[in-house]
N, C-alpha and C. Protein backbone atom coordinates (compact mmCIF):
# COMPACT_ATOMS: atom_id res chain seq x y z
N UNK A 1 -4.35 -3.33 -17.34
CA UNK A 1 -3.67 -2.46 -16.40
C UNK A 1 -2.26 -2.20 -16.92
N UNK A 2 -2.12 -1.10 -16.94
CA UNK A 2 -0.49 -0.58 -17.33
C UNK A 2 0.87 -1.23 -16.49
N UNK A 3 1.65 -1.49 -16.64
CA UNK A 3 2.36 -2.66 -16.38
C UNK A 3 3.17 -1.36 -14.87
N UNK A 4 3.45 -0.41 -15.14
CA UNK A 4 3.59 0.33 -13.83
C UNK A 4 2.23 1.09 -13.18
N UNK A 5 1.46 0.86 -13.22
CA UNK A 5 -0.02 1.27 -12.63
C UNK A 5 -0.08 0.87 -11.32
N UNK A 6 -0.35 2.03 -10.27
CA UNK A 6 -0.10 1.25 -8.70
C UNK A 6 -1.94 2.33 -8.32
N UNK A 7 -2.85 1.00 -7.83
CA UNK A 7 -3.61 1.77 -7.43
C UNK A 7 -3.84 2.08 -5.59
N UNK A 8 -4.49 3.92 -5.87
CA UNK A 8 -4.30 3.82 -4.15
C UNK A 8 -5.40 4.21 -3.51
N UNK A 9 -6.28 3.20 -3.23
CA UNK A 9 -7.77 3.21 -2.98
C UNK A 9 -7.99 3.15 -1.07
N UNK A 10 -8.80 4.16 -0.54
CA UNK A 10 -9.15 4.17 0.66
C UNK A 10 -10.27 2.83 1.30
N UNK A 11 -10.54 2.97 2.32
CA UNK A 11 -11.52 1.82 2.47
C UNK A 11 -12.51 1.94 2.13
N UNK A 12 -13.19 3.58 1.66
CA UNK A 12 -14.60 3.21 1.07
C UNK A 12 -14.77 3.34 -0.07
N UNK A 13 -13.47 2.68 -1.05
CA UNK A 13 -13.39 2.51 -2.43
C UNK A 13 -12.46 3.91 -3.07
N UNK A 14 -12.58 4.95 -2.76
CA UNK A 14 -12.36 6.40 -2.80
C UNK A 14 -10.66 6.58 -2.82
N UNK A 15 -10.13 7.28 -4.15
CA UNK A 15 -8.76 7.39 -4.27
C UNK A 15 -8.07 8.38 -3.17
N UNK A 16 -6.90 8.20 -2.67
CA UNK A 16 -6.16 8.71 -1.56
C UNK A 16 -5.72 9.54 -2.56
N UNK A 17 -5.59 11.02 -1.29
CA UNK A 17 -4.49 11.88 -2.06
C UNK A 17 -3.04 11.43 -1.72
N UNK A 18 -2.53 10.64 -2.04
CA UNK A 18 -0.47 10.45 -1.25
C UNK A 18 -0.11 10.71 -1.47
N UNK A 19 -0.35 11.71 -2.70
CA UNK A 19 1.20 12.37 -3.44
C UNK A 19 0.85 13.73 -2.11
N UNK A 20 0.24 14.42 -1.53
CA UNK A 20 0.05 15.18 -0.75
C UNK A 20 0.52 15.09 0.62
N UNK A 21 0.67 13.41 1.09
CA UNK A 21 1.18 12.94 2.31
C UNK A 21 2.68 12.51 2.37
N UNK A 22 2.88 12.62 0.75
CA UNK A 22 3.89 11.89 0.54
C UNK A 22 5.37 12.20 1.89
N UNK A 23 6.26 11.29 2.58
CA UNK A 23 7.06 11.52 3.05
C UNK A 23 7.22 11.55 4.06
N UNK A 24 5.78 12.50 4.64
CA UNK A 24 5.64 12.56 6.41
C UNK A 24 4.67 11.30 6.89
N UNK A 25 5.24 11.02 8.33
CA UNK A 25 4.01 9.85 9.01
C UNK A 25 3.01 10.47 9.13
N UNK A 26 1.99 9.90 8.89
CA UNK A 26 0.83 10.47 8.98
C UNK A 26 -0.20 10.19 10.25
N UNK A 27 -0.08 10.74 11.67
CA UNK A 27 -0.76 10.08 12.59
C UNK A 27 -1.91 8.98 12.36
N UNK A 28 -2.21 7.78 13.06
CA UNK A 28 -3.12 7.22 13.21
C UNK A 28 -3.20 6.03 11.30
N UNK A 29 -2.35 6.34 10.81
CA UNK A 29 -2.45 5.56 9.34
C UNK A 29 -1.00 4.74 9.28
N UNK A 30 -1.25 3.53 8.50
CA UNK A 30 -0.09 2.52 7.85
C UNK A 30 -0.94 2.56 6.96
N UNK A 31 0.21 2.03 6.00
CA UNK A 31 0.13 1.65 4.40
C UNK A 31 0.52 0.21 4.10
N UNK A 32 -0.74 -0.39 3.78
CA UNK A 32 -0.79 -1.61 3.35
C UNK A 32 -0.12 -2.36 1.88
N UNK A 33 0.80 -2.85 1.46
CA UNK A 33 1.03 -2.88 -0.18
C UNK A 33 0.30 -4.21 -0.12
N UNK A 34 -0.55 -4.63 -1.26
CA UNK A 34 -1.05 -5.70 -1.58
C UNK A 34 -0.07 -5.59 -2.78
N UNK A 35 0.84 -6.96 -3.28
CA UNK A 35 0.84 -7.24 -4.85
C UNK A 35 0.98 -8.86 -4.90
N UNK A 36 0.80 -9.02 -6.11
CA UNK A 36 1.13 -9.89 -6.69
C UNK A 36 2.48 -10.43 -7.96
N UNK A 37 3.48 -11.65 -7.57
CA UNK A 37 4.28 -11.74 -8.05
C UNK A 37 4.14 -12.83 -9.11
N UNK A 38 4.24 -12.91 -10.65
CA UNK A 38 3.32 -13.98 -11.04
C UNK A 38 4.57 -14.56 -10.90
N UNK A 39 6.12 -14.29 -10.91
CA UNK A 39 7.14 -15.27 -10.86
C UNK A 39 7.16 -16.12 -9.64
N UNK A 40 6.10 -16.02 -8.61
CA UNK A 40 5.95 -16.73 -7.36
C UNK A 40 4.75 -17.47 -7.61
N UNK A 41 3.93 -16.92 -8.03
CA UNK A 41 2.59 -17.04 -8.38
C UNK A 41 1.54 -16.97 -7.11
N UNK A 42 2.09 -15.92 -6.13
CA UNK A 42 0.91 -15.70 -4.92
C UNK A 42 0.86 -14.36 -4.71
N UNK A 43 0.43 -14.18 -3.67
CA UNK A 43 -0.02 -12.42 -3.30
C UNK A 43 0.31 -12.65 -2.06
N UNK A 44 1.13 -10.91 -1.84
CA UNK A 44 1.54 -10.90 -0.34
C UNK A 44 1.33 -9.58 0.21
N UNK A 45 1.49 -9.39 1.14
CA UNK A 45 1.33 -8.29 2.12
C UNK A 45 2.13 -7.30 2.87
N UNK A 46 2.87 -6.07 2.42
CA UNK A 46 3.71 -5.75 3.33
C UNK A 46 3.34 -4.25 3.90
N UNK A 47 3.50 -4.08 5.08
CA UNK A 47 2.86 -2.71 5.55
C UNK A 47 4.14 -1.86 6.27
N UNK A 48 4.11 -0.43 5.98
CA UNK A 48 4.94 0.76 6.25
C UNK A 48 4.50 1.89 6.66
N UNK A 49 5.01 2.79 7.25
CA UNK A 49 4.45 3.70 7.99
C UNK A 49 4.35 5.11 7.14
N UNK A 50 4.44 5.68 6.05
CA UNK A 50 4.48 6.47 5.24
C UNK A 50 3.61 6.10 3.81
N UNK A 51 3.28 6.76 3.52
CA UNK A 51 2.94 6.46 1.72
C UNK A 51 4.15 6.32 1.16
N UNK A 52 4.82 7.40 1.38
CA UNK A 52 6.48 7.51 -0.14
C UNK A 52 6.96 5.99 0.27
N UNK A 53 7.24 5.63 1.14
CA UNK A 53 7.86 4.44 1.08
C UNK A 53 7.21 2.98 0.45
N UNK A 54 5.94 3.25 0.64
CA UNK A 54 4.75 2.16 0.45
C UNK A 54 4.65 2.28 -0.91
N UNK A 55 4.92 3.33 -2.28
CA UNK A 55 4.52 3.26 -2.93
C UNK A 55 5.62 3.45 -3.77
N UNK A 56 7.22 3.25 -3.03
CA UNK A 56 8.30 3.25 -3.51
C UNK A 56 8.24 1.61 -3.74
N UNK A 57 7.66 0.51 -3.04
CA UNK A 57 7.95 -0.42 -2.58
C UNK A 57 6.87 -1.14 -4.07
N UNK A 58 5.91 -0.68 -3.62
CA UNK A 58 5.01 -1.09 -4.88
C UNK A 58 4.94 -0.96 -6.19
N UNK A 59 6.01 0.27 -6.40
CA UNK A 59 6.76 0.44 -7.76
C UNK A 59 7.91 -0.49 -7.97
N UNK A 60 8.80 -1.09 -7.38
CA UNK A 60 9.55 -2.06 -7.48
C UNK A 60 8.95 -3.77 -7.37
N UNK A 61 7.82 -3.56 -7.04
CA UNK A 61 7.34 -5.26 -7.00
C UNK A 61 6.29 -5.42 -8.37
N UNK A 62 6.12 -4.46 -9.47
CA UNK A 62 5.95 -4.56 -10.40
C UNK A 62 7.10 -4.64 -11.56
N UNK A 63 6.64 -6.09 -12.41
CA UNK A 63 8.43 -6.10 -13.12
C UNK A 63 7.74 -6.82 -14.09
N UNK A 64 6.34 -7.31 -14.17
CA UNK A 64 6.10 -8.06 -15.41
C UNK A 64 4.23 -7.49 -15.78
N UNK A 65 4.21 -7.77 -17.11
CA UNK A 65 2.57 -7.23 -17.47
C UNK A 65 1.74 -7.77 -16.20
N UNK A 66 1.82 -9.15 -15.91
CA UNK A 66 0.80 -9.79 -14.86
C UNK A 66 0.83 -9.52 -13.92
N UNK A 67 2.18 -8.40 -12.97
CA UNK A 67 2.30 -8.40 -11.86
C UNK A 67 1.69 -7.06 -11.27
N UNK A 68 0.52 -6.61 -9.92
CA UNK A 68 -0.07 -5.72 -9.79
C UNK A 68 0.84 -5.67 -8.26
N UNK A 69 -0.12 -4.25 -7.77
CA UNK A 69 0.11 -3.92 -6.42
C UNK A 69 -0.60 -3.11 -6.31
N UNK A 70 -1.08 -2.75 -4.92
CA UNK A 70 -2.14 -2.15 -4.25
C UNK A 70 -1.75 -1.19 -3.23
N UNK A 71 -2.43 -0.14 -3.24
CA UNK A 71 -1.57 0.74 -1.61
C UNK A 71 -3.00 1.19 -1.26
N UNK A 72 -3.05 0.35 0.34
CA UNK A 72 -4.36 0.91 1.15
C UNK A 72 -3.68 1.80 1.86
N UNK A 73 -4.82 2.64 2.57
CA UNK A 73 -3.90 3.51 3.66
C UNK A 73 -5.02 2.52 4.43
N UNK A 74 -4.66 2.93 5.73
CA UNK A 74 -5.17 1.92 6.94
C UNK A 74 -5.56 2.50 8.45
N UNK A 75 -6.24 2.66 8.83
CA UNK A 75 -6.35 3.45 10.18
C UNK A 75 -5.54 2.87 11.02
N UNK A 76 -5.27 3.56 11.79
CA UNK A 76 -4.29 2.35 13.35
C UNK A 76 -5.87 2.09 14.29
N UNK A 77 -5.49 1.24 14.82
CA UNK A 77 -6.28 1.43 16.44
C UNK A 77 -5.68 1.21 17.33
N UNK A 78 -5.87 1.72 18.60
CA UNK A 78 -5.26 1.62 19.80
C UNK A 78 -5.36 0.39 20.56
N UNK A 79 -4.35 -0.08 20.48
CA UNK A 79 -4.35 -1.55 21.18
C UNK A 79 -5.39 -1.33 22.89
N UNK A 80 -6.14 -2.73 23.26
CA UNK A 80 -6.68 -2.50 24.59
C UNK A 80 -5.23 -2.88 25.86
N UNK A 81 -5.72 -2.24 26.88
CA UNK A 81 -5.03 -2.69 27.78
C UNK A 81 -5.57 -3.47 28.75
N UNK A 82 -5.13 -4.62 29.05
CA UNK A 82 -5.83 -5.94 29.98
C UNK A 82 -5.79 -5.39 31.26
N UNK A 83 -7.28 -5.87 31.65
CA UNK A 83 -7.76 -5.40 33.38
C UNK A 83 -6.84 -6.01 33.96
C-alpha cells in the first residue's frame, strides 16, 4: 500500500464517490476513519460528519510505510424513543 493511500469503501465493499460529497453534510451519513498507528501499535476509531474532514484527518494519521487508514461512510439511524 502506498504510504499516502487512504481507502474509501462503502458497506457493501463498493468505492464511495467523496470527492463529489466532499465539504457538504451529507443527510443521514458519518464518516468513520479506521487507522492504524504503528508508533502506538493499535487501531483506532474516529468519526465526523463530512467526508473533507474525515479524509483530511486520515491523510494526517498516515506518517509511516506501516501506518493505514480507512474512511467508511456510515448510515445514521434514528435513535428510538422510550414508551
Amino acid at each position: 500500500m502506498n504510504r499516502k493511500q487512504i481507502n474509501s469503501i462503502g458497506l457493501n465493499g463498493a468505492e464511495l464517490p467523496v470527492a463529489a460529497n466532499a465539504g457538504d453534510a451529507t443527510g443521514g451519513q458519518e464518516f468513520h476513519v479506521t487507522f492504524y498507528n504503528s508508533d502506538h501499535g493499535r487501531v483506532s476509531t474516529e468519526i465526523f460528519d463530512d467526508a473533507a474532514s474525515a479524509e483530511r484527518f486520515a491523510n494526517r494519521m498516515i506518517c509511516d510505510e506501516d501506518d493505514w487508514a480507512i474512511v467508511d461512510a456510515v448510515p445514521l439511524q434514528q435513535n428510538r424513543i422510550a414508551a
